[in-house]
N, C-alpha and C. Protein backbone atom coordinates (compact mmCIF):
# COMPACT_ATOMS: atom_id res chain seq x y z
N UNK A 1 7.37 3.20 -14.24
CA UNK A 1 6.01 2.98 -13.76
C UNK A 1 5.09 4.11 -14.16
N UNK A 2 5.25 5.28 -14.19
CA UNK A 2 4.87 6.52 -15.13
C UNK A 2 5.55 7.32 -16.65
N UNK A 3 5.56 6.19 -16.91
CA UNK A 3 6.56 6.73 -18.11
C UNK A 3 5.27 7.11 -19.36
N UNK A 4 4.30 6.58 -18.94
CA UNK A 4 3.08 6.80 -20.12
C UNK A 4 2.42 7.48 -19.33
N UNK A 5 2.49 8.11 -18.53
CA UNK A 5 1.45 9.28 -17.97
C UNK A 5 2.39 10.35 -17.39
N UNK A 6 2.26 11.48 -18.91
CA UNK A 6 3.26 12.33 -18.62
C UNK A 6 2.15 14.05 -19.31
N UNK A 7 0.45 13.65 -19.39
CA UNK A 7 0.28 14.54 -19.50
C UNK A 7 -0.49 15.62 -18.46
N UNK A 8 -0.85 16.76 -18.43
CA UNK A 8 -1.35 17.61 -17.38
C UNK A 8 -1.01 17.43 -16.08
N UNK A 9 -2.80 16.76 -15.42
CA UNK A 9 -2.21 16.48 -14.19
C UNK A 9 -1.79 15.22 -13.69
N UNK A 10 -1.49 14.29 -14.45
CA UNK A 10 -0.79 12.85 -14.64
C UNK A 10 0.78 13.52 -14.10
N UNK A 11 1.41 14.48 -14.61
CA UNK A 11 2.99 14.95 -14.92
C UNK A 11 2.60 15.38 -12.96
N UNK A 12 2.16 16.22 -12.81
CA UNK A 12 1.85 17.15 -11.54
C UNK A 12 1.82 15.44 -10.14
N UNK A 13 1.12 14.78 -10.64
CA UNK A 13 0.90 13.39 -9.59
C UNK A 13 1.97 13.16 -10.01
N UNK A 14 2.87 12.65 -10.46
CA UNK A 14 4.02 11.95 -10.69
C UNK A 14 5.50 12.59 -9.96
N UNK A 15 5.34 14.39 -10.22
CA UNK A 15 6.31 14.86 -9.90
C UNK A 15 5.86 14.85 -7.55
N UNK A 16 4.98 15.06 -7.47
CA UNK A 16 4.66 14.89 -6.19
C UNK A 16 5.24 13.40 -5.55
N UNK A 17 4.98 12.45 -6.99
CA UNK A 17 5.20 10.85 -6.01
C UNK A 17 6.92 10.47 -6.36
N UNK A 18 7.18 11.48 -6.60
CA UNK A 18 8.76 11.64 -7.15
C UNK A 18 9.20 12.40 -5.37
N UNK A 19 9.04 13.64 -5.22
CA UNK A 19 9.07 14.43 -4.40
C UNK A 19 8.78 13.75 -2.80
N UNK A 20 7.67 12.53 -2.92
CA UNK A 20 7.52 11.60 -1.76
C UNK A 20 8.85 10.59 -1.37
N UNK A 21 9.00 10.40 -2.73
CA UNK A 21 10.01 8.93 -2.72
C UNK A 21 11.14 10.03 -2.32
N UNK A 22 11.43 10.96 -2.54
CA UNK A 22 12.97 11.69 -1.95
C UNK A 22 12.37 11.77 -0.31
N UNK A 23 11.58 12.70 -0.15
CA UNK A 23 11.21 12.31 1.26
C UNK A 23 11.28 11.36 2.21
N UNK A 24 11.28 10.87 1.58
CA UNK A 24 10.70 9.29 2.32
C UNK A 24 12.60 8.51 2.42
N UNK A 25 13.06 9.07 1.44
CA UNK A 25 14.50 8.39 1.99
C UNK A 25 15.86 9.20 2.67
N UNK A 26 14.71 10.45 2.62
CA UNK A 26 15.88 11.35 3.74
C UNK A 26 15.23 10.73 5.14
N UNK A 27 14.27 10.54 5.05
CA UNK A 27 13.48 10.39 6.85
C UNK A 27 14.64 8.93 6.53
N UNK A 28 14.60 8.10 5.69
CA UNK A 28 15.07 6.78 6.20
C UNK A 28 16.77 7.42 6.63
N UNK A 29 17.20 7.70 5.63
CA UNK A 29 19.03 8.08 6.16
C UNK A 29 18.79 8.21 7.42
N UNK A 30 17.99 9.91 7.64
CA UNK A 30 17.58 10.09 9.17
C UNK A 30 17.45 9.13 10.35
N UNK A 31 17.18 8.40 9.98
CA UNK A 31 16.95 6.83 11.19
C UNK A 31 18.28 6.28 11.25
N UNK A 32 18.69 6.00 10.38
CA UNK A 32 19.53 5.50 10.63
C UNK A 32 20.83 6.32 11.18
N UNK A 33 20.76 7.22 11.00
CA UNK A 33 22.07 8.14 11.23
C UNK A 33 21.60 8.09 12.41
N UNK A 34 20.55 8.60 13.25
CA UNK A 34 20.35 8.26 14.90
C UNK A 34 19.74 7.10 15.12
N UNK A 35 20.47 5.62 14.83
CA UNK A 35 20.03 4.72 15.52
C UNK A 35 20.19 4.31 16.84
N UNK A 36 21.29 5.27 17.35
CA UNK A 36 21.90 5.08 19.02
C UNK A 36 20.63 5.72 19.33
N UNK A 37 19.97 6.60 18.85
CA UNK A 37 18.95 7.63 19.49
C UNK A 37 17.44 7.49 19.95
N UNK A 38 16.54 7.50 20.47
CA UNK A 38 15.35 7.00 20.65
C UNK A 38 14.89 8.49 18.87
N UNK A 39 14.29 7.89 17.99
CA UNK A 39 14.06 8.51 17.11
C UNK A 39 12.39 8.56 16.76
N UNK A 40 11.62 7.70 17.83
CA UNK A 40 10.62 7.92 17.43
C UNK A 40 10.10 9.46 17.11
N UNK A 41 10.55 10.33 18.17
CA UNK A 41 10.13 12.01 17.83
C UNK A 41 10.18 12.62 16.46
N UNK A 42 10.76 11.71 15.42
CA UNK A 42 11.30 12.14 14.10
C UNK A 42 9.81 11.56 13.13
N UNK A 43 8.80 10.97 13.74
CA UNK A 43 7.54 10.59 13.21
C UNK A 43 6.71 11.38 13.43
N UNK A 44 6.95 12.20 14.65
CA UNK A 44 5.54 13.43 14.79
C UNK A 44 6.21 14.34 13.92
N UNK A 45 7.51 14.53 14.06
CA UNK A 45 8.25 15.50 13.73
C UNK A 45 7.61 15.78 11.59
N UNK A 46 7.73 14.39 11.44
CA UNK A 46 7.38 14.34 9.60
C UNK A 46 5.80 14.43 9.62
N UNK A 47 5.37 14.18 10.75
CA UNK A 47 3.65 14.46 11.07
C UNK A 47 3.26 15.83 10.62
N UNK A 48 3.72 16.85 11.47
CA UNK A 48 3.69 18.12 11.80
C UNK A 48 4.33 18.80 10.45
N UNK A 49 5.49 18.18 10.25
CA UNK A 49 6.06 19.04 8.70
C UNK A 49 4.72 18.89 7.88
N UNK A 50 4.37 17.81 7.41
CA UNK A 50 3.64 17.15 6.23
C UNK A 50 2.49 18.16 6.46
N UNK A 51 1.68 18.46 7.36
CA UNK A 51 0.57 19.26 8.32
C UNK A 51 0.95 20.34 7.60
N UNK A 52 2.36 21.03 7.95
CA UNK A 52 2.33 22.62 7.63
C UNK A 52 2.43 22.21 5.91
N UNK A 53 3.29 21.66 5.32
CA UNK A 53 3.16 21.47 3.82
C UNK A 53 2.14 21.52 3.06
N UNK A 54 1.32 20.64 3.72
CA UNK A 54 -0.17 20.58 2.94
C UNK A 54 -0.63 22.00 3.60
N UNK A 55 -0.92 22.81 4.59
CA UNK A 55 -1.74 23.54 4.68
C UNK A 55 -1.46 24.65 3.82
N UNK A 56 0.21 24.86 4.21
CA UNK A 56 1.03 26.13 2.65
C UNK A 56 0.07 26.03 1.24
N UNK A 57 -0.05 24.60 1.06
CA UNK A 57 -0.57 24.53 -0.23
C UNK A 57 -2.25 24.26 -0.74
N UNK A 58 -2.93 24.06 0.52
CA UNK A 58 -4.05 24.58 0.48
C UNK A 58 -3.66 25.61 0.35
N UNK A 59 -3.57 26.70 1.06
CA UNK A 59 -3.74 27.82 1.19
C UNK A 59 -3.24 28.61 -0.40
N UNK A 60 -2.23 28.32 -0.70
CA UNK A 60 -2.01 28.61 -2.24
C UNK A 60 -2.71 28.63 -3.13
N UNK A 61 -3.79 27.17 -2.87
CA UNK A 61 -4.47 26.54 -3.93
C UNK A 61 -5.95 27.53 -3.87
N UNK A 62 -5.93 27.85 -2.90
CA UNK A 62 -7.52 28.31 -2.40
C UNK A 62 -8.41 27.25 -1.96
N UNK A 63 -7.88 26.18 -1.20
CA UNK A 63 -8.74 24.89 -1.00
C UNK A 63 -9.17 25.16 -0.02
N UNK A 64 -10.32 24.67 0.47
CA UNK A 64 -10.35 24.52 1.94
C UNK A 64 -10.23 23.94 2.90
N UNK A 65 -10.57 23.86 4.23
CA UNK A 65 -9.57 23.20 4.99
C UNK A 65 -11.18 22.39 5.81
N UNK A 66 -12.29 22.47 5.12
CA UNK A 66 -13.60 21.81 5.83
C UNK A 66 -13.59 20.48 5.69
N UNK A 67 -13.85 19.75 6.24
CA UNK A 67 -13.89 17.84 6.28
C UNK A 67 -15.15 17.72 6.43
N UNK A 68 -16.06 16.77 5.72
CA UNK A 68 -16.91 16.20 6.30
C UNK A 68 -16.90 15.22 7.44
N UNK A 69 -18.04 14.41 8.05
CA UNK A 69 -17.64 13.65 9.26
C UNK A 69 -17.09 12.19 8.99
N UNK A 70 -17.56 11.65 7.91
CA UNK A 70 -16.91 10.47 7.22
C UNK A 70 -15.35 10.56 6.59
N UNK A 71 -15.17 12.06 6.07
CA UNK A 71 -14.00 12.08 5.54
C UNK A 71 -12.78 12.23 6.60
N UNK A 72 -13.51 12.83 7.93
CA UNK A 72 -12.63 13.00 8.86
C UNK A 72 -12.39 11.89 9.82
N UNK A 73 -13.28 10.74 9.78
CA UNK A 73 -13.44 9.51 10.13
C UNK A 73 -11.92 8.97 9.26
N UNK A 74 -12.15 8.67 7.73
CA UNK A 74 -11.52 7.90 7.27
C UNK A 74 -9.61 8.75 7.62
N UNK A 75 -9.82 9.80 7.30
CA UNK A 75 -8.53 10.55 7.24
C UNK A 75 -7.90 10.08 8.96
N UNK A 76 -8.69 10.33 9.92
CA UNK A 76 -8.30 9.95 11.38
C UNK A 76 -7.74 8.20 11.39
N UNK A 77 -8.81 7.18 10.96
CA UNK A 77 -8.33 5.85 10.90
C UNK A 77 -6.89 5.56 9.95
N UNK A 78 -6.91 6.46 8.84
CA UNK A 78 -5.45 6.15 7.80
C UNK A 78 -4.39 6.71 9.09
N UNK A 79 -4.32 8.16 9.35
CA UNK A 79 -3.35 8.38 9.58
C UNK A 79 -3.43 7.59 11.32
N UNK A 80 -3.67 7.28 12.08
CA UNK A 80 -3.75 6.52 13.02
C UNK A 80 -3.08 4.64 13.01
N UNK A 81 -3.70 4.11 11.84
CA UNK A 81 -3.77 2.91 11.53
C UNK A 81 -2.77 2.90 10.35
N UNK A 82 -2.81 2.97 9.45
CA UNK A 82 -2.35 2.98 7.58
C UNK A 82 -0.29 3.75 7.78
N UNK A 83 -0.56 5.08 8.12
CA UNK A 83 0.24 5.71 8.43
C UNK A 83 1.40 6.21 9.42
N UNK A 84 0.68 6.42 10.67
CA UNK A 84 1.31 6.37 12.12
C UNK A 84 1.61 4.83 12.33
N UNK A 85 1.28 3.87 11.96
CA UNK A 85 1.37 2.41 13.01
C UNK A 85 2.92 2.30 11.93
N UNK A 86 2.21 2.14 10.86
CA UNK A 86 3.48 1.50 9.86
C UNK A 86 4.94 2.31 10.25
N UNK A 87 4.82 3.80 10.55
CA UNK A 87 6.16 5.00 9.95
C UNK A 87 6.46 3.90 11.80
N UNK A 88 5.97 3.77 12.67
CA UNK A 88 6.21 3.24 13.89
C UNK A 88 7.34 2.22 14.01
N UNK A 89 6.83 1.14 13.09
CA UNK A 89 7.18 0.32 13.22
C UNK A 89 8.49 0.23 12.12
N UNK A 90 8.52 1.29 11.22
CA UNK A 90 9.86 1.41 10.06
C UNK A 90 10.69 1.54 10.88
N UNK A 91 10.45 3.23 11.66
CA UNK A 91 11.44 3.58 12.99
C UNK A 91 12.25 2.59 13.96
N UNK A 92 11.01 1.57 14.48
CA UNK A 92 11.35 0.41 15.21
C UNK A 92 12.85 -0.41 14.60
N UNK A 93 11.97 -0.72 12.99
CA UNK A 93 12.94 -1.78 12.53
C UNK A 93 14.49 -1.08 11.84
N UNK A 94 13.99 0.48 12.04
CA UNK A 94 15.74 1.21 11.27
C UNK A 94 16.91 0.88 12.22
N UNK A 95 16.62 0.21 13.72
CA UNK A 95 18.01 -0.11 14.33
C UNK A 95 18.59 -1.27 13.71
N UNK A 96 17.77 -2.20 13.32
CA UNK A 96 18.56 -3.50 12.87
C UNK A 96 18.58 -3.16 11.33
N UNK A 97 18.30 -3.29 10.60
CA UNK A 97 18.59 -3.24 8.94
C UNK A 97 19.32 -1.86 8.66
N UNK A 98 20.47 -1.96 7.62
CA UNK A 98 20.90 -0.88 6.91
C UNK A 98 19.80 -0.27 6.02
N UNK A 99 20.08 1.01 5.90
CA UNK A 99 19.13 1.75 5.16
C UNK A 99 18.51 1.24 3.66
N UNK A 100 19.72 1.04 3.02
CA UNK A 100 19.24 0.11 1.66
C UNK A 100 18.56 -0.67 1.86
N UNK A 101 18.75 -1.94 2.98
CA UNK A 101 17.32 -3.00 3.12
C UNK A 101 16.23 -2.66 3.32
N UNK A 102 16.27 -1.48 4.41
CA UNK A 102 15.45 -1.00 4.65
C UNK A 102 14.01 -0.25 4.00
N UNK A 103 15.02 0.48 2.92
CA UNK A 103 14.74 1.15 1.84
C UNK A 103 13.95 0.36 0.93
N UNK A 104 14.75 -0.73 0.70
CA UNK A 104 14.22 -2.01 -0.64
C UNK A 104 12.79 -2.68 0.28
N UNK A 105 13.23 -2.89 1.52
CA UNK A 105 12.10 -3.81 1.66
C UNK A 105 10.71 -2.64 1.75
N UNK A 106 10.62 -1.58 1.99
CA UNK A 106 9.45 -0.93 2.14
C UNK A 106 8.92 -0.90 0.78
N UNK A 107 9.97 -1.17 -0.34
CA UNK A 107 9.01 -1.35 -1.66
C UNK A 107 7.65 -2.41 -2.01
N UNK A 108 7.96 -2.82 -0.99
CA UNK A 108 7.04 -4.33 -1.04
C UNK A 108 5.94 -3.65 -0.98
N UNK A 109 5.38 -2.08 -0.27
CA UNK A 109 4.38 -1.58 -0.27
C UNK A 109 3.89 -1.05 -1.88
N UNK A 110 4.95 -1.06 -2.41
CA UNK A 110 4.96 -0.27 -3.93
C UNK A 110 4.36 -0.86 -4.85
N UNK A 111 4.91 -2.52 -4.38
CA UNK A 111 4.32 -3.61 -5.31
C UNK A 111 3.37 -3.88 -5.04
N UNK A 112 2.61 -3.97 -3.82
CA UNK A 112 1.36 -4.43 -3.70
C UNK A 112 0.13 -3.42 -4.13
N UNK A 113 0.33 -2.12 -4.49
CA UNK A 113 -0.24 -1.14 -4.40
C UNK A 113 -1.35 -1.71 -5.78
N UNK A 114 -0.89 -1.60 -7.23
CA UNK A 114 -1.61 -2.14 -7.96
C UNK A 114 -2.34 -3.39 -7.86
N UNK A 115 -2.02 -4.12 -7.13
CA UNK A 115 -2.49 -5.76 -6.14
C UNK A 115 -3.80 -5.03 -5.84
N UNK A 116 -3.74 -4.16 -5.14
CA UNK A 116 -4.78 -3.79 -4.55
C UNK A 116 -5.91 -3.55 -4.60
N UNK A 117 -5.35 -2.04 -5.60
CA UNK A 117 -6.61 -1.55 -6.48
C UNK A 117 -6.99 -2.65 -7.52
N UNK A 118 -6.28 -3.14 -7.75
CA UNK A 118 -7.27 -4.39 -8.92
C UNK A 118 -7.92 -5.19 -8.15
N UNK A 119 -7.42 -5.85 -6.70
CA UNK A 119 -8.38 -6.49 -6.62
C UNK A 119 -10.07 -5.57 -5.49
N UNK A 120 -9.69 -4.47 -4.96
CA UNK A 120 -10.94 -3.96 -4.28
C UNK A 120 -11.87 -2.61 -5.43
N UNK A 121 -10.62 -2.36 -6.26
CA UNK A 121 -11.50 -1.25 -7.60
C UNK A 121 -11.63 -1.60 -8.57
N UNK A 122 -11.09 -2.81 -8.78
CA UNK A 122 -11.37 -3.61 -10.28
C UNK A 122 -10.08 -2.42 -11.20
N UNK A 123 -9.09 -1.80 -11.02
CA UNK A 123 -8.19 -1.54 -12.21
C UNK A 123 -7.58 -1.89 -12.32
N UNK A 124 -7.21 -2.09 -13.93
CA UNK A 124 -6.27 -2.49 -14.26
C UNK A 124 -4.84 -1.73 -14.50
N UNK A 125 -3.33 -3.10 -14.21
CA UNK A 125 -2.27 -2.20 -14.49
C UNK A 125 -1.44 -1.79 -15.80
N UNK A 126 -1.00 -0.92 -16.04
CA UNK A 126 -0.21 -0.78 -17.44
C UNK A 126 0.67 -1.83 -17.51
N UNK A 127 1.69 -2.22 -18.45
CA UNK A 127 2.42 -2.56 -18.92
C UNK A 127 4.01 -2.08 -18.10
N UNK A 128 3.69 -0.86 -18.30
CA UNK A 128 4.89 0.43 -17.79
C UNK A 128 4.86 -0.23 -15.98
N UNK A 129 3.53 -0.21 -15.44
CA UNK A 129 3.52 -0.51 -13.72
C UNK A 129 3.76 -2.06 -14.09
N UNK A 130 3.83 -3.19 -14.66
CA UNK A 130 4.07 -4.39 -14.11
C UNK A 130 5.09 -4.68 -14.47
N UNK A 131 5.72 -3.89 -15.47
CA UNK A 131 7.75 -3.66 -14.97
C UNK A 131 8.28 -3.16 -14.38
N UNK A 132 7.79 -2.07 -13.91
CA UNK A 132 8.55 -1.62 -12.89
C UNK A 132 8.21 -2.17 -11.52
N UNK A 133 6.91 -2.91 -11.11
CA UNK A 133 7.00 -3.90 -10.30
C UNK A 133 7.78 -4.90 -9.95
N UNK A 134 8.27 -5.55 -11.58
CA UNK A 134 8.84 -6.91 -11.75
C UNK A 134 10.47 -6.24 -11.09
N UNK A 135 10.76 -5.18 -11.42
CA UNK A 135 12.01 -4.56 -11.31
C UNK A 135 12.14 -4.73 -9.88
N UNK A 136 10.98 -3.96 -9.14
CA UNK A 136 11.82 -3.64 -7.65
C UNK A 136 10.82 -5.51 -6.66
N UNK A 137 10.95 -6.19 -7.27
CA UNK A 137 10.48 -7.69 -6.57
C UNK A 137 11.83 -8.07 -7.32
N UNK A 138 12.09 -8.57 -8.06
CA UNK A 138 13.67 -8.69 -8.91
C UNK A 138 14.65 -8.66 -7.55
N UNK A 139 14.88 -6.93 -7.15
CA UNK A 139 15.51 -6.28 -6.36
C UNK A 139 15.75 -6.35 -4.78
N UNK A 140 14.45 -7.04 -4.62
CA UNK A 140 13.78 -7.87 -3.41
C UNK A 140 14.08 -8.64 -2.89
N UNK A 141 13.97 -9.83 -4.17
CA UNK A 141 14.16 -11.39 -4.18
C UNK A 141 15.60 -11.48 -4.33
N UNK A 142 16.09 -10.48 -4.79
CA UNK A 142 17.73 -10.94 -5.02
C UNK A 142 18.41 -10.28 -3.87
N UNK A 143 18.14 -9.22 -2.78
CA UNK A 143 18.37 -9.26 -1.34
C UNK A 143 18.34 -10.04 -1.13
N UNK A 144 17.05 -10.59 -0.60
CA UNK A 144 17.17 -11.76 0.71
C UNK A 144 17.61 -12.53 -0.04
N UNK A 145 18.47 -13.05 -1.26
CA UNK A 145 18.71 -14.44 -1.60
C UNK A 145 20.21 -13.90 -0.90
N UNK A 146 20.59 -12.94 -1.35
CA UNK A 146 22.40 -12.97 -1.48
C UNK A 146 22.60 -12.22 0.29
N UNK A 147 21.38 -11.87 0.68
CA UNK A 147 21.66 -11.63 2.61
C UNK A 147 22.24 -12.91 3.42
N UNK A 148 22.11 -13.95 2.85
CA UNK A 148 22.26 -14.97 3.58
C UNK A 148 23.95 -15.33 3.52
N UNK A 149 24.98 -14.97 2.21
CA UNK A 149 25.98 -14.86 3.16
C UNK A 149 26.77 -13.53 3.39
N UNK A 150 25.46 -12.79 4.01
CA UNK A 150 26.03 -11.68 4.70
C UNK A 150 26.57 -11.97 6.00
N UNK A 151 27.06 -11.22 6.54
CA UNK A 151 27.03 -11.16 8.00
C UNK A 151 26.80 -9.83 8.62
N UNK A 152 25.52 -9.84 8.35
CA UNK A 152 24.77 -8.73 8.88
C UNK A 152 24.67 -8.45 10.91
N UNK A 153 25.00 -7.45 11.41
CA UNK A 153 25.06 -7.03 13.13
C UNK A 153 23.84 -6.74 13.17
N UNK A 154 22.87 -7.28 13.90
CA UNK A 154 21.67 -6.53 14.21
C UNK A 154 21.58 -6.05 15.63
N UNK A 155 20.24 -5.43 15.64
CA UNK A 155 20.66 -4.48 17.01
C UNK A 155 19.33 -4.79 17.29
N UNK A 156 19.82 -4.82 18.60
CA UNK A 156 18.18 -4.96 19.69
C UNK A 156 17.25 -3.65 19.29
N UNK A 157 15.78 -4.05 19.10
CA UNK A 157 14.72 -2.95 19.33
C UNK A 157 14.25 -2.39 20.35
C-alpha cells in the first residue's frame, strides 16, 4: 500500500504507520491475554502513553503545544467520538473474538480509509492502495466464509 511512496517525508509517514500497526497489535494481544480482566483501564492507559509520546516528540521537534479553538474542538470530538468510542468498543468485543479476528476485522477500517477520502476530498487511490485493499477484504471475506465451520466459544460482554 506504500510501496511507491518511499521518498523523504512519504518514508518518515510510512515508518510511523508501520510503528502504529505494531502498536495497535500489542494493545490487541494485550486484551486478549486479560480477557478474564475488566481491561477497559488499558484504553486510558494507551491514552496517556500516546499523550506522553507525542509530547517527547513535540518537544524534540520544537513544535508547539498551542491549539487553536476549532482545532481543539475538532481534536476533543475525534478523540472523544472517532477514537475513545471505537478503542471502547474493540476492548468490549476482545472477550468474544480471538485476536486474529479481531485483528482482521479492524482492517475493515483500513479499507474504507481510501473510500473515504475519495469520496469527501475527491482523492484518488494508487494502484499499490487498491491491492493492498483487495488483499486484506480477500482476508476478510475468506474469515467469515470458513468461520462458519468453526466452532468458535464466545464469551459474554
Amino acid at each position: 500500500m506504500f510501496a511507491d511512496k518511499s521518498g523523504g517525508g512519504a518514508l518518515i509517514g510510512s515508518l510511523a504507520a508501520i510503528g502504529s500497526a505494531f502498536g495497535f497489535a500489542v494493545f490487541t494481544v494485550a486484551l486478549r491475554w486479560g480477557k478474564t480482566t475488566e481491561m477497559l483501564p488499558a484504553v486510558l492507559l494507551s491514552g496517556v502513553f500516546g499523550m506522553v509520546l507525542m509530547g517527547v516528540i513535540c518537544l524534540s521537534l520544537g513544535l508547539s503545544f498551542t491549539l487553536s479553538a476549532n482545532d481543539a474542538g475538532i481534536s476533543l470530538a475525534m478523540g472523544l467520538f472517532q477514537v475513545g468510542a471505537g478503542l471502547v468498543l474493540y476492548t468490549l468485543g476482545s472477550r468474544a473474538l480471538p485476536a486474529a479476528e479481531l485483528t482482521l476485522l479492524s482492517m475493515a477500517e483500513v479499507l474504507l480509509g481510501p473510500v473515504w477520502v475519495w469520496l469527501f476530498l475527491g482523492e484518488t487511490a494508487t494502484v499499490y492502495t487498491l491491492v493492498g485493499g483487495l488483499i486484506l477484504l480477500v482476508a476478510i471475506a475468506g474469515n467469515a466464509v470458513t468461520a462458519r465451520g468453526r466452532n468458535v466459544r464466545r464469551v459474554g460482554v
